[in-house]
PDB file of N, CA and C in Angstrom:
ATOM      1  N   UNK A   1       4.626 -39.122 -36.491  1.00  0.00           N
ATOM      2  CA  UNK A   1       5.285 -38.630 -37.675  1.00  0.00           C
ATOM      3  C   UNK A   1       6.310 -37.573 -37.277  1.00  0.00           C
ATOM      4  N   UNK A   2       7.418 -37.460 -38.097  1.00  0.00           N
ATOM      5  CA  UNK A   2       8.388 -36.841 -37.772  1.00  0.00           C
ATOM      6  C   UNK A   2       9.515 -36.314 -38.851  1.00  0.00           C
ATOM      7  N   UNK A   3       8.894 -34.960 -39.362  1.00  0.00           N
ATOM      8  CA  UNK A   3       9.869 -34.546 -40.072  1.00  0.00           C
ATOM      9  C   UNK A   3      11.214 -33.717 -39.734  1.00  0.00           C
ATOM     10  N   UNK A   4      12.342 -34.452 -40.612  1.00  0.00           N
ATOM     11  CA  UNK A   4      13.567 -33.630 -40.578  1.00  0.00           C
ATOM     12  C   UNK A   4      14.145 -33.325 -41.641  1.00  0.00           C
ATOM     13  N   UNK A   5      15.154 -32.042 -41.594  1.00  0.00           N
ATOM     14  CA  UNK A   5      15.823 -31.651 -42.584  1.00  0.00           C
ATOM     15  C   UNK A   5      17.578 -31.889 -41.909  1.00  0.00           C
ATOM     16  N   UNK A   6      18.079 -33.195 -43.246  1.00  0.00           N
ATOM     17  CA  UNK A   6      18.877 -33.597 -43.056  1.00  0.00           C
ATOM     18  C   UNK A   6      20.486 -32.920 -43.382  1.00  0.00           C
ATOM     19  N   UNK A   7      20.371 -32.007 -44.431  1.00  0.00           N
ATOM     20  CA  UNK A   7      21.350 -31.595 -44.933  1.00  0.00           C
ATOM     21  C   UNK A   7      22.483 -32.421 -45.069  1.00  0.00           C
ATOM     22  N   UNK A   8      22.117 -34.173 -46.220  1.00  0.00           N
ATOM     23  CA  UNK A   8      22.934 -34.755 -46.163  1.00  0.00           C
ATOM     24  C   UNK A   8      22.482 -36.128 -45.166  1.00  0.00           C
ATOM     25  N   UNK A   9      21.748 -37.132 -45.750  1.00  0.00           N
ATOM     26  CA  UNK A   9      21.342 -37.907 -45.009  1.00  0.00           C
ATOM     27  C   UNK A   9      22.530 -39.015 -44.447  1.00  0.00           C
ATOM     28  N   UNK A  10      23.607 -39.839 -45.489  1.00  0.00           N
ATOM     29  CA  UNK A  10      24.237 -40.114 -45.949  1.00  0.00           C
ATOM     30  C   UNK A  10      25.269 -39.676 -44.258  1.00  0.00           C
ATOM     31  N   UNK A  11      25.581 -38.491 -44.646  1.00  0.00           N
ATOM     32  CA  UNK A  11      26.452 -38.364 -43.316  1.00  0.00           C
ATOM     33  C   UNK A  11      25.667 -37.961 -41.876  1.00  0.00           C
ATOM     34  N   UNK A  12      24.235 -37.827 -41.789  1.00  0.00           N
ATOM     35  CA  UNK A  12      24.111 -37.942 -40.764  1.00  0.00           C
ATOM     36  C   UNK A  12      22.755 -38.870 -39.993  1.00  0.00           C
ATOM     37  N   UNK A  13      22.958 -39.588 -40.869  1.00  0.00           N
ATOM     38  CA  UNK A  13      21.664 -40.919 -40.381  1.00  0.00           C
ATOM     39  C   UNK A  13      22.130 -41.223 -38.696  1.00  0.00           C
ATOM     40  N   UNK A  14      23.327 -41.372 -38.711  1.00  0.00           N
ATOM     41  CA  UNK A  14      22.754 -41.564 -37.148  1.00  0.00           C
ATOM     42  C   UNK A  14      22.352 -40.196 -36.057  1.00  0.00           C
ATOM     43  N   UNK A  15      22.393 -39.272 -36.461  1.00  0.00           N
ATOM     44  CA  UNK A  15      21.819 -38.630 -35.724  1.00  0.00           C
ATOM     45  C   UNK A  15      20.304 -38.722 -35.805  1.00  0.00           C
ATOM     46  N   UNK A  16      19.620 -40.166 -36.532  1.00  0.00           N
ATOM     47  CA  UNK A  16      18.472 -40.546 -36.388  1.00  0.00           C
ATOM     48  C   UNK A  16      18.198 -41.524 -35.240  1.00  0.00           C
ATOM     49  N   UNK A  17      19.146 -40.899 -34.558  1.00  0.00           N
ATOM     50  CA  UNK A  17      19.169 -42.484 -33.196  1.00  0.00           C
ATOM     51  C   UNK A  17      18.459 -41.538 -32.068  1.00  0.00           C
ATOM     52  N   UNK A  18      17.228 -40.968 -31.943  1.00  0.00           N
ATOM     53  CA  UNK A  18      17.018 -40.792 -30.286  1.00  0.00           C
ATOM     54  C   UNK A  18      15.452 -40.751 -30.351  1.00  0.00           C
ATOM     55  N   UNK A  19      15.196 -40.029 -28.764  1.00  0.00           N
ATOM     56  CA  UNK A  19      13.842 -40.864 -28.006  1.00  0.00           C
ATOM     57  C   UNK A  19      12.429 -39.776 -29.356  1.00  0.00           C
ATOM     58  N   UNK A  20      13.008 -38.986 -29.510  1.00  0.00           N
ATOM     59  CA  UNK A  20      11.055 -38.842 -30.359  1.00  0.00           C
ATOM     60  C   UNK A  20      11.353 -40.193 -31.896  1.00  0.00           C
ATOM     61  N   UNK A  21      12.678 -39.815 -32.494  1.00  0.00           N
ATOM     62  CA  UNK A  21      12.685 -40.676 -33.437  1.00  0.00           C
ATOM     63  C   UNK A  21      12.209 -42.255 -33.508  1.00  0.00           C
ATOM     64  N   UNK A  22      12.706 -43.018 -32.273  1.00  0.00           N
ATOM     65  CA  UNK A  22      12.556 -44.127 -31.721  1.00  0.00           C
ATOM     66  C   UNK A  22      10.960 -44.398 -30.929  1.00  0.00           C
ATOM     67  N   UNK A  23       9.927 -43.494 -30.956  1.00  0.00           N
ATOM     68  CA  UNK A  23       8.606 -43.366 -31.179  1.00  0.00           C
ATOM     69  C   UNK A  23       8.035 -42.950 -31.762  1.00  0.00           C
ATOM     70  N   UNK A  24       8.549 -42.318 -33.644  1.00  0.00           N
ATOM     71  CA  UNK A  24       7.936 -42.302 -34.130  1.00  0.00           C
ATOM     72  C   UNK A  24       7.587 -43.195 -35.516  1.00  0.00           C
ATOM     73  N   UNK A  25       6.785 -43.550 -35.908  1.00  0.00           N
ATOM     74  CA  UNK A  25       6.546 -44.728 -37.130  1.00  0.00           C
ATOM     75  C   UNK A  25       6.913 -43.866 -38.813  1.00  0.00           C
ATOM     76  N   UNK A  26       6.567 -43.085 -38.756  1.00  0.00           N
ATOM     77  CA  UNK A  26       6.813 -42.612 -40.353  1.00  0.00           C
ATOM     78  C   UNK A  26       7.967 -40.885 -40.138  1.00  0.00           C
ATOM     79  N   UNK A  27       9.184 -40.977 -41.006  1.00  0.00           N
ATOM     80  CA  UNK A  27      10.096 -39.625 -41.382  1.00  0.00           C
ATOM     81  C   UNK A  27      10.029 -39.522 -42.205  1.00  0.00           C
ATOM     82  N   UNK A  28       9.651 -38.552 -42.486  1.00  0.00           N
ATOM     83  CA  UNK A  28       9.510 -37.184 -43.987  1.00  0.00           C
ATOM     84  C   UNK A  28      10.901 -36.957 -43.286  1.00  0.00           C
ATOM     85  N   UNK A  29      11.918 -36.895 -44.499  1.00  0.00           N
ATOM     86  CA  UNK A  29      13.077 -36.632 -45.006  1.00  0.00           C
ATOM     87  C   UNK A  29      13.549 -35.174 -45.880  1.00  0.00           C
ATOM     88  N   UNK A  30      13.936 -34.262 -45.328  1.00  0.00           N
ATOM     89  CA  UNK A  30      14.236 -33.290 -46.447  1.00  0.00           C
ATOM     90  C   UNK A  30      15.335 -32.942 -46.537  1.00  0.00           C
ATOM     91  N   UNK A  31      16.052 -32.763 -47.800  1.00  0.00           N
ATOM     92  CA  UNK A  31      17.699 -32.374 -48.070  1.00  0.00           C
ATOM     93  C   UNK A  31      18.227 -33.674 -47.777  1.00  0.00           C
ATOM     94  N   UNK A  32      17.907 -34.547 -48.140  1.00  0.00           N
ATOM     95  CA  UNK A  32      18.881 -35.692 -48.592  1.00  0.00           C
ATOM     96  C   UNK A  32      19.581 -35.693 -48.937  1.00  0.00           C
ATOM     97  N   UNK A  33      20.006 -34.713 -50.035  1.00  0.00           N
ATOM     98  CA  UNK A  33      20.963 -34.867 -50.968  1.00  0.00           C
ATOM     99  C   UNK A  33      21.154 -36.633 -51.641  1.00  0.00           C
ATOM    100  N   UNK A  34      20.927 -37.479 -51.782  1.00  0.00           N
ATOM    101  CA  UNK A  34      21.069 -38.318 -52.074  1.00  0.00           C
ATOM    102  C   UNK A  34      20.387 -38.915 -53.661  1.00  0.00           C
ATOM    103  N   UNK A  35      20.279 -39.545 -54.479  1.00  0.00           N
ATOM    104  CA  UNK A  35      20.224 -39.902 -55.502  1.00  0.00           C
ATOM    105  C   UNK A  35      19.025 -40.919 -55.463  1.00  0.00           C
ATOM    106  N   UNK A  36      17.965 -40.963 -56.610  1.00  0.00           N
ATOM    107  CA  UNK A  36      16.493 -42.058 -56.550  1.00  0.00           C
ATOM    108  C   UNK A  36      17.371 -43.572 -56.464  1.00  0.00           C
ATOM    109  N   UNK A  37      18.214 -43.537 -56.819  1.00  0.00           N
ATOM    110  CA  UNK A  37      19.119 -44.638 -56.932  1.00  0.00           C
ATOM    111  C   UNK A  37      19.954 -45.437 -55.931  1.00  0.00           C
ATOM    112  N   UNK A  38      20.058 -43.896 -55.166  1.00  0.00           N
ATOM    113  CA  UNK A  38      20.871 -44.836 -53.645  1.00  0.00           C
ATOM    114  C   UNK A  38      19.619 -45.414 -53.018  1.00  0.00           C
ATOM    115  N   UNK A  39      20.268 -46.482 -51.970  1.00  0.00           N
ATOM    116  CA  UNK A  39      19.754 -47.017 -50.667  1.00  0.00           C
ATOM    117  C   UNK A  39      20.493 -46.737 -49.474  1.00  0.00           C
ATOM    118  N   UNK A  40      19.927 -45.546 -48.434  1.00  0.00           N
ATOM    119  CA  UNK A  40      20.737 -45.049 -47.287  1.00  0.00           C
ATOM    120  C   UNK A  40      19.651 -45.694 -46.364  1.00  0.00           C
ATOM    121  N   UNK A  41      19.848 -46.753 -45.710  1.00  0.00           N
ATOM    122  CA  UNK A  41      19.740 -47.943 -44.828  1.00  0.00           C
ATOM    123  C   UNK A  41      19.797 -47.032 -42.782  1.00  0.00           C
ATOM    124  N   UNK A  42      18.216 -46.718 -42.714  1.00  0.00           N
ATOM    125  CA  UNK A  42      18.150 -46.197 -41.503  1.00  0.00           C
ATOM    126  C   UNK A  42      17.458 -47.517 -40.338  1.00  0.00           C
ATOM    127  N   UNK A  43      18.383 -47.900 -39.422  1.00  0.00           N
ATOM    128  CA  UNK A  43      17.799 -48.670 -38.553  1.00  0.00           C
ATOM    129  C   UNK A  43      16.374 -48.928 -38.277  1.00  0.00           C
ATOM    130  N   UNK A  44      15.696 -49.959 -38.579  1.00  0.00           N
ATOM    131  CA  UNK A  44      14.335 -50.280 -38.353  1.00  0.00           C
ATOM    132  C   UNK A  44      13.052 -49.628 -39.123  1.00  0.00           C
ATOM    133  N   UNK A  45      13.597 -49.156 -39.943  1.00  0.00           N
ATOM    134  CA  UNK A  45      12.835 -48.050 -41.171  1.00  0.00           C
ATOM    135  C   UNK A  45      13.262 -48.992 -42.512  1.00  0.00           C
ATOM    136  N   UNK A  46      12.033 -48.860 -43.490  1.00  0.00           N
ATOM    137  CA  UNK A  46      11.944 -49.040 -44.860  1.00  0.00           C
ATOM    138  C   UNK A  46      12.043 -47.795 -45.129  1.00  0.00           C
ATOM    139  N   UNK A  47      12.402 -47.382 -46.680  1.00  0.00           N
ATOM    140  CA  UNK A  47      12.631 -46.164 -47.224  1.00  0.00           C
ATOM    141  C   UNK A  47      10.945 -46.676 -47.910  1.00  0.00           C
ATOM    142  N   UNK A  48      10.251 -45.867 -48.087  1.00  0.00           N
ATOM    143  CA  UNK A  48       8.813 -45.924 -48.915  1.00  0.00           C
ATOM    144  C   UNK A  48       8.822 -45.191 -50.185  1.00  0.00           C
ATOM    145  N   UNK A  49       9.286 -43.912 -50.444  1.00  0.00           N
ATOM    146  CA  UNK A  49       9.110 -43.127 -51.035  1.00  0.00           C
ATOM    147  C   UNK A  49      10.473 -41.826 -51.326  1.00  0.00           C
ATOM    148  N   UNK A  50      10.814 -41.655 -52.622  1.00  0.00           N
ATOM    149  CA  UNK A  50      12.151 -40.680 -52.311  1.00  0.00           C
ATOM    150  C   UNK A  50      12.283 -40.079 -53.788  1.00  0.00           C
ATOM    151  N   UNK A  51      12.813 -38.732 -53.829  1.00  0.00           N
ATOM    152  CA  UNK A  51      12.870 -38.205 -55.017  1.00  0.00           C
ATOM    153  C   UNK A  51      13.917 -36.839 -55.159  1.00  0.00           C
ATOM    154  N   UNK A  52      14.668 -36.702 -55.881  1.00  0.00           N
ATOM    155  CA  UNK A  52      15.284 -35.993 -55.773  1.00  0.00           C
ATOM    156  C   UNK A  52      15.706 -35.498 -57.292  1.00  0.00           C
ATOM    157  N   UNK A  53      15.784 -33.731 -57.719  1.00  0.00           N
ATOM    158  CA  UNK A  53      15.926 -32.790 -58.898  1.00  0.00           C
ATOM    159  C   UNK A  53      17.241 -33.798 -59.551  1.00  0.00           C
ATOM    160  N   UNK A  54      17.821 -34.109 -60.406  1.00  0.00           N
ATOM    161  CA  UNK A  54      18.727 -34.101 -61.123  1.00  0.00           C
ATOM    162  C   UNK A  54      19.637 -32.881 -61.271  1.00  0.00           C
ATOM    163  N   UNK A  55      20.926 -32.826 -61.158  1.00  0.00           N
ATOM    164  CA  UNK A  55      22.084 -31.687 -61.172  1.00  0.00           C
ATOM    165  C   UNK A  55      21.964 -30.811 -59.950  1.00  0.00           C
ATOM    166  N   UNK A  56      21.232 -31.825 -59.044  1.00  0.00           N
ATOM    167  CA  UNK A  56      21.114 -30.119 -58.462  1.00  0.00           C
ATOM    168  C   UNK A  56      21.276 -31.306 -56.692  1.00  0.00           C
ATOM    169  N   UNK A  57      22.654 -30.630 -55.767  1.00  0.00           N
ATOM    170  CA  UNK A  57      23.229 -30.864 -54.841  1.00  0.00           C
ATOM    171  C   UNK A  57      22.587 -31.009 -53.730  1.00  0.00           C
ATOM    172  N   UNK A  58      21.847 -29.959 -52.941  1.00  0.00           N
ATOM    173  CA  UNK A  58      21.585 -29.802 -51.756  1.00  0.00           C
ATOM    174  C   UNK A  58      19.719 -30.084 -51.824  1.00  0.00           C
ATOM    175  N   UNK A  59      19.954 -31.177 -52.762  1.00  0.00           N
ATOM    176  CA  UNK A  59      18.357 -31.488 -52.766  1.00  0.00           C
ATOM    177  C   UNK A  59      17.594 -32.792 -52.175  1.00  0.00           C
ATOM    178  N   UNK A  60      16.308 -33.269 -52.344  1.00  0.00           N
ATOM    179  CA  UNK A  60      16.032 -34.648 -52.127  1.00  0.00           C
ATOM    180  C   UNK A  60      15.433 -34.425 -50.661  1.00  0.00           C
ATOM    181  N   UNK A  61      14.529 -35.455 -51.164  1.00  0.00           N
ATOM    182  CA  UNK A  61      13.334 -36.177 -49.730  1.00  0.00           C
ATOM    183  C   UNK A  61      12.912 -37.269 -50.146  1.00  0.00           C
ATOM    184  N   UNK A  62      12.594 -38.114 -48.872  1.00  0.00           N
ATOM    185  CA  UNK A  62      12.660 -38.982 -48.541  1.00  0.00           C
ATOM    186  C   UNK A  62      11.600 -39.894 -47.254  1.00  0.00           C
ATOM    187  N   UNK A  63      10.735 -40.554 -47.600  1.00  0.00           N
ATOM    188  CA  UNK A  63       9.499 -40.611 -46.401  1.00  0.00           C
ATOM    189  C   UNK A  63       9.583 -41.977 -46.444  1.00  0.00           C
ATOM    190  N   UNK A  64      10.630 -42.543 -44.892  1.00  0.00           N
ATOM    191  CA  UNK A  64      10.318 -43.882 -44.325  1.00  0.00           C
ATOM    192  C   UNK A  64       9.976 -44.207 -43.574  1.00  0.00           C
ATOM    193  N   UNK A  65       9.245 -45.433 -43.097  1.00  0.00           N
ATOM    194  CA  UNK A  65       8.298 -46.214 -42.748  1.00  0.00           C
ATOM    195  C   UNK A  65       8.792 -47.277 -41.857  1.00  0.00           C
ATOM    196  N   UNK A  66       8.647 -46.986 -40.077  1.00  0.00           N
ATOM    197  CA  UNK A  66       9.187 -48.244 -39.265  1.00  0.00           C
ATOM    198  C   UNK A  66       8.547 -49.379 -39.695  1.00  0.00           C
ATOM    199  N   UNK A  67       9.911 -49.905 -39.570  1.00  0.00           N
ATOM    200  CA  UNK A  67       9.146 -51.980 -40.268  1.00  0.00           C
ATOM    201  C   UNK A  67       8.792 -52.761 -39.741  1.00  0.00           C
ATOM    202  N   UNK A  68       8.441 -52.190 -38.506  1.00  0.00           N
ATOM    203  CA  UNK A  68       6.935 -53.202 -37.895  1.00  0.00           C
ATOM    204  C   UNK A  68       5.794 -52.336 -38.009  1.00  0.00           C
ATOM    205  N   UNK A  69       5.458 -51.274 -38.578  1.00  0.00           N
ATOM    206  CA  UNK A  69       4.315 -50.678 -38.210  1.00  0.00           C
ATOM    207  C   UNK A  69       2.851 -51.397 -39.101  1.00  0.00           C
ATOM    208  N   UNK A  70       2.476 -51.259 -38.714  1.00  0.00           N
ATOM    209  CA  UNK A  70       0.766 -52.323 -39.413  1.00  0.00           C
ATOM    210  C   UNK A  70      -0.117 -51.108 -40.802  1.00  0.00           C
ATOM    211  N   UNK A  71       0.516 -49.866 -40.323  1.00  0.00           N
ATOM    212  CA  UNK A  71      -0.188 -48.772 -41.338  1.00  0.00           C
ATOM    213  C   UNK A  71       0.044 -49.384 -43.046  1.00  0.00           C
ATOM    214  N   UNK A  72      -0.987 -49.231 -43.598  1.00  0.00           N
ATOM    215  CA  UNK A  72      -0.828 -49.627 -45.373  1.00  0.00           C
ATOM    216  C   UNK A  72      -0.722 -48.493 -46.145  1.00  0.00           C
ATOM    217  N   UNK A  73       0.462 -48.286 -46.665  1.00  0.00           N
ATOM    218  CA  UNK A  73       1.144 -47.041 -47.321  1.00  0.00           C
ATOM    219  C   UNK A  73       1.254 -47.957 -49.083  1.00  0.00           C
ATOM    220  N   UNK A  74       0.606 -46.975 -49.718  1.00  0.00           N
ATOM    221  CA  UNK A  74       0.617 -47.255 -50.819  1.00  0.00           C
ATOM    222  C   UNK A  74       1.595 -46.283 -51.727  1.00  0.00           C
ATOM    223  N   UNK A  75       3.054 -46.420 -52.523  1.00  0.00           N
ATOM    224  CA  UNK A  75       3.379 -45.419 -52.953  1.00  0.00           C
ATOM    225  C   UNK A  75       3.324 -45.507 -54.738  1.00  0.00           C
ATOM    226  N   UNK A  76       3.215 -44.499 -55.433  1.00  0.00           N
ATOM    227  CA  UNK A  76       3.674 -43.376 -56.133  1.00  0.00           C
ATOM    228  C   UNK A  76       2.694 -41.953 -55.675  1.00  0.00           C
ATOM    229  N   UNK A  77       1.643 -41.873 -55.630  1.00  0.00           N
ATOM    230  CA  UNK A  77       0.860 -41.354 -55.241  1.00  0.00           C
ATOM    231  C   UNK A  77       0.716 -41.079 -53.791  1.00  0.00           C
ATOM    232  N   UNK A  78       1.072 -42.222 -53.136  1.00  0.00           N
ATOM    233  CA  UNK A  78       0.647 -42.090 -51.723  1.00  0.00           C
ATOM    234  C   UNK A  78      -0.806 -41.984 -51.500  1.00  0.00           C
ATOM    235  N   UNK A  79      -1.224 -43.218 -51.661  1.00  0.00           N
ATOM    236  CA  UNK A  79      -2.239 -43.532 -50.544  1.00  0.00           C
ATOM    237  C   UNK A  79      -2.404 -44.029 -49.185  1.00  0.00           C
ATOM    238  N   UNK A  80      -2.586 -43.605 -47.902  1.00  0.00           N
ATOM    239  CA  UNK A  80      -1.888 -44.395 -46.474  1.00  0.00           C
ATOM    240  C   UNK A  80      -3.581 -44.141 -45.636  1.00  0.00           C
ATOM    241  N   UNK A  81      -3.145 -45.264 -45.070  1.00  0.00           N
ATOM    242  CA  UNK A  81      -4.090 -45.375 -43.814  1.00  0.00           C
ATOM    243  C   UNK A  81      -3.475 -45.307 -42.882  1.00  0.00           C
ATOM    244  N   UNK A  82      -3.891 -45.187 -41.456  1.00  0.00           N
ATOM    245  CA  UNK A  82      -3.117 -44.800 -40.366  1.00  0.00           C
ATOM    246  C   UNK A  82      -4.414 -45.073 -39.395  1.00  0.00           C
ATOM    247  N   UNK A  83      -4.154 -45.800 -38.260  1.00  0.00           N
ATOM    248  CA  UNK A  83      -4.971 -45.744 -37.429  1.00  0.00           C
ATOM    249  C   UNK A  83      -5.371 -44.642 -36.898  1.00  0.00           C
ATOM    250  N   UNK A  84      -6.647 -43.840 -36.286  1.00  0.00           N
ATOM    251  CA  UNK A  84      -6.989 -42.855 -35.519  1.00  0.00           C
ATOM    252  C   UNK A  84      -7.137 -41.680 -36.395  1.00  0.00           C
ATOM    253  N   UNK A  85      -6.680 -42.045 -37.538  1.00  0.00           N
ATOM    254  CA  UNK A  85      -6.974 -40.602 -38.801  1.00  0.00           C
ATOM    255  C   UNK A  85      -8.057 -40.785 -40.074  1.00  0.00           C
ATOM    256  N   UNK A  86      -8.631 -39.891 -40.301  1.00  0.00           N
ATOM    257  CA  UNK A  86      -9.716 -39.946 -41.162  1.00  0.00           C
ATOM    258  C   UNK A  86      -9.358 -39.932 -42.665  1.00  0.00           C
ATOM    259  N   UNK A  87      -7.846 -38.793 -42.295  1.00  0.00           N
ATOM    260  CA  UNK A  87      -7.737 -38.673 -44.027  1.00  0.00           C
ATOM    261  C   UNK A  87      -6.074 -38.028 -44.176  1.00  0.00           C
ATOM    262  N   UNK A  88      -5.277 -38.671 -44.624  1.00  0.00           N
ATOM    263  CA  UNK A  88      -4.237 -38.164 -45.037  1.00  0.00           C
ATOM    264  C   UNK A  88      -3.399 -38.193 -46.752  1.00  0.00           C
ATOM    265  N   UNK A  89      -3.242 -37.413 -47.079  1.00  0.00           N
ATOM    266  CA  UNK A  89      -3.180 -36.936 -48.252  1.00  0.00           C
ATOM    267  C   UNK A  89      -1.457 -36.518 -48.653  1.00  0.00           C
ATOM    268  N   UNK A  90      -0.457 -37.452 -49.221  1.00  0.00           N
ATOM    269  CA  UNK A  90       0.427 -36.702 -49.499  1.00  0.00           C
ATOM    270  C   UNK A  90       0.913 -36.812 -51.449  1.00  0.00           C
ATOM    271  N   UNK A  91       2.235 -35.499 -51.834  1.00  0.00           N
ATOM    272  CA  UNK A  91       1.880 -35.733 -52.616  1.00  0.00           C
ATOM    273  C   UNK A  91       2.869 -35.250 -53.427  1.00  0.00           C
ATOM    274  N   UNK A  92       3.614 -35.316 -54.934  1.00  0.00           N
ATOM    275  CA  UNK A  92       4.910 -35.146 -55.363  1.00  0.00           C
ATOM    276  C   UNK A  92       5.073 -33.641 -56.364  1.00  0.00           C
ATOM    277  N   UNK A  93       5.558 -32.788 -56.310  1.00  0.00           N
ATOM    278  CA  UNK A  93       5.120 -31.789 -57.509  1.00  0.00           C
ATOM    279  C   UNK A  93       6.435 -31.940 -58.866  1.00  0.00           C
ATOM    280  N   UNK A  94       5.963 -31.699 -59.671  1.00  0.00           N
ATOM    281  CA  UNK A  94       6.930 -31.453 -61.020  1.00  0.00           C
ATOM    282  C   UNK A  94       7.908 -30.464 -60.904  1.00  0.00           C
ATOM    283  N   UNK A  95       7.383 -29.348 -60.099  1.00  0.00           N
ATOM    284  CA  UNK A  95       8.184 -28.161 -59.465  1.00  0.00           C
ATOM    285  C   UNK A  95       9.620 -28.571 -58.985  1.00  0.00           C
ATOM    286  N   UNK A  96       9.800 -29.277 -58.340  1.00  0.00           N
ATOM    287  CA  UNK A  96      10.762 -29.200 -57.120  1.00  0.00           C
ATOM    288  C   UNK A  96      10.323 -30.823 -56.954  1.00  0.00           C
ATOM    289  N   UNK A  97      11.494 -30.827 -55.598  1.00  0.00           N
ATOM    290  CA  UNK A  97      11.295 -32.286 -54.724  1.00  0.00           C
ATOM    291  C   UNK A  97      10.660 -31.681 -53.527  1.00  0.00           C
ATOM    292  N   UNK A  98       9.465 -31.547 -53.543  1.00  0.00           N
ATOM    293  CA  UNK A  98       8.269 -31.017 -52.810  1.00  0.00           C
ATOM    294  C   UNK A  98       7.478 -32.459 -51.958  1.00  0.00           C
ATOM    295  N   UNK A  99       7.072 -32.558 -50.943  1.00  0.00           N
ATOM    296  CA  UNK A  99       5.981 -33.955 -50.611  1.00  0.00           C
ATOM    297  C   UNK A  99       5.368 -32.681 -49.625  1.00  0.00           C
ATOM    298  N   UNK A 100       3.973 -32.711 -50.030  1.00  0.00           N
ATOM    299  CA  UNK A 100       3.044 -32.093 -48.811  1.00  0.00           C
ATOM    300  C   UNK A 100       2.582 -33.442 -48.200  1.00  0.00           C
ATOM    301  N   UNK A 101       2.279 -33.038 -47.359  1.00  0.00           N
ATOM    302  CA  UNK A 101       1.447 -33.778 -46.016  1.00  0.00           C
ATOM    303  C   UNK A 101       0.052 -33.509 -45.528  1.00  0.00           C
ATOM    304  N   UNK A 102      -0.888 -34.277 -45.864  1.00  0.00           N
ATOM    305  CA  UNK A 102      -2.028 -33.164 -44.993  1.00  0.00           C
ATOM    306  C   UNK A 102      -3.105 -34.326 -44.423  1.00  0.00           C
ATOM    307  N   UNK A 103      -2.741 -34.216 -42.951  1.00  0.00           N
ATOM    308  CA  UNK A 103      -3.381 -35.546 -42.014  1.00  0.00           C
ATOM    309  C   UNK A 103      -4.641 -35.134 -41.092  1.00  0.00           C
ATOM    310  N   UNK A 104      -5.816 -35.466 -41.429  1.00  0.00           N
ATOM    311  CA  UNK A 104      -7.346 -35.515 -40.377  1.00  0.00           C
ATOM    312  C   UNK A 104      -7.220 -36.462 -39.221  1.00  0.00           C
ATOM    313  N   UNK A 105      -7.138 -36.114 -38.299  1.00  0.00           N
ATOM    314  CA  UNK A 105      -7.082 -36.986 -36.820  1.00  0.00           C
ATOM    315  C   UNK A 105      -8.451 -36.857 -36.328  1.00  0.00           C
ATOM    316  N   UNK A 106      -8.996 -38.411 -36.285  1.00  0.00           N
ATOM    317  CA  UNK A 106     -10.323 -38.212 -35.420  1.00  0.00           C
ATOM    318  C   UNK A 106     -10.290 -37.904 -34.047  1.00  0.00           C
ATOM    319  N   UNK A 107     -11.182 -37.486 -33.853  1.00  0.00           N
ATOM    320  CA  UNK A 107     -10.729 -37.326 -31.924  1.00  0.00           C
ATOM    321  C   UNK A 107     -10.799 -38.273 -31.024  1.00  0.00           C
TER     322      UNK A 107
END
């Protein structure tokens, strides 16, 4: 897993091109700026999940999913399984364009 803050996904998706990105299966997205409406098309990634304030610019996240990975991601809620983890939990607030994360790794 691999979160970034994009400031603007739109203009800088390809700076989603290198070696941790290209091993990792799921990006938490923050500052998209982008709209529930667009589709910003990242190499070998599904978009799963994305939300962003209305009127308001420098906002938006975004959590996609490499498209071969075998993990079963269920969204509005987010329910996900993940091999090797016991329990991961994410989740949307009314507040803001907020997604917490909170992942149990067995040993």
């Amino acid at each position: 897993m691999v979160t970034f803050n994009c400031q603007n996904l739109r203009k800088h998706v390809s700076d989603l091109s290198d070696p941790v990105i290209d091993s990792s299966n799921i990006l938490f997205l923050s500052e998209t700026w982008s709209n529930d409406d667009e589709n910003i098309n990242i190499p070998n990634f599904n978009c799963i999940a994305k939300f962003k304030l209305k009127n308001v610019r420098s906002a938006g996240v975004a959590i996609y999913q490499r498209s071969n990975d075998a993990s079963n991601i269920v969204t509005s809620n987010m329910d996900i399984l993940l091999r090797y983890n016991s329990e991961i939990d994410i989740c949307q607030s009314s507040v803001g364009d907020i997604y917490a994360a909170h992942c149990v790794l067995d040993d």
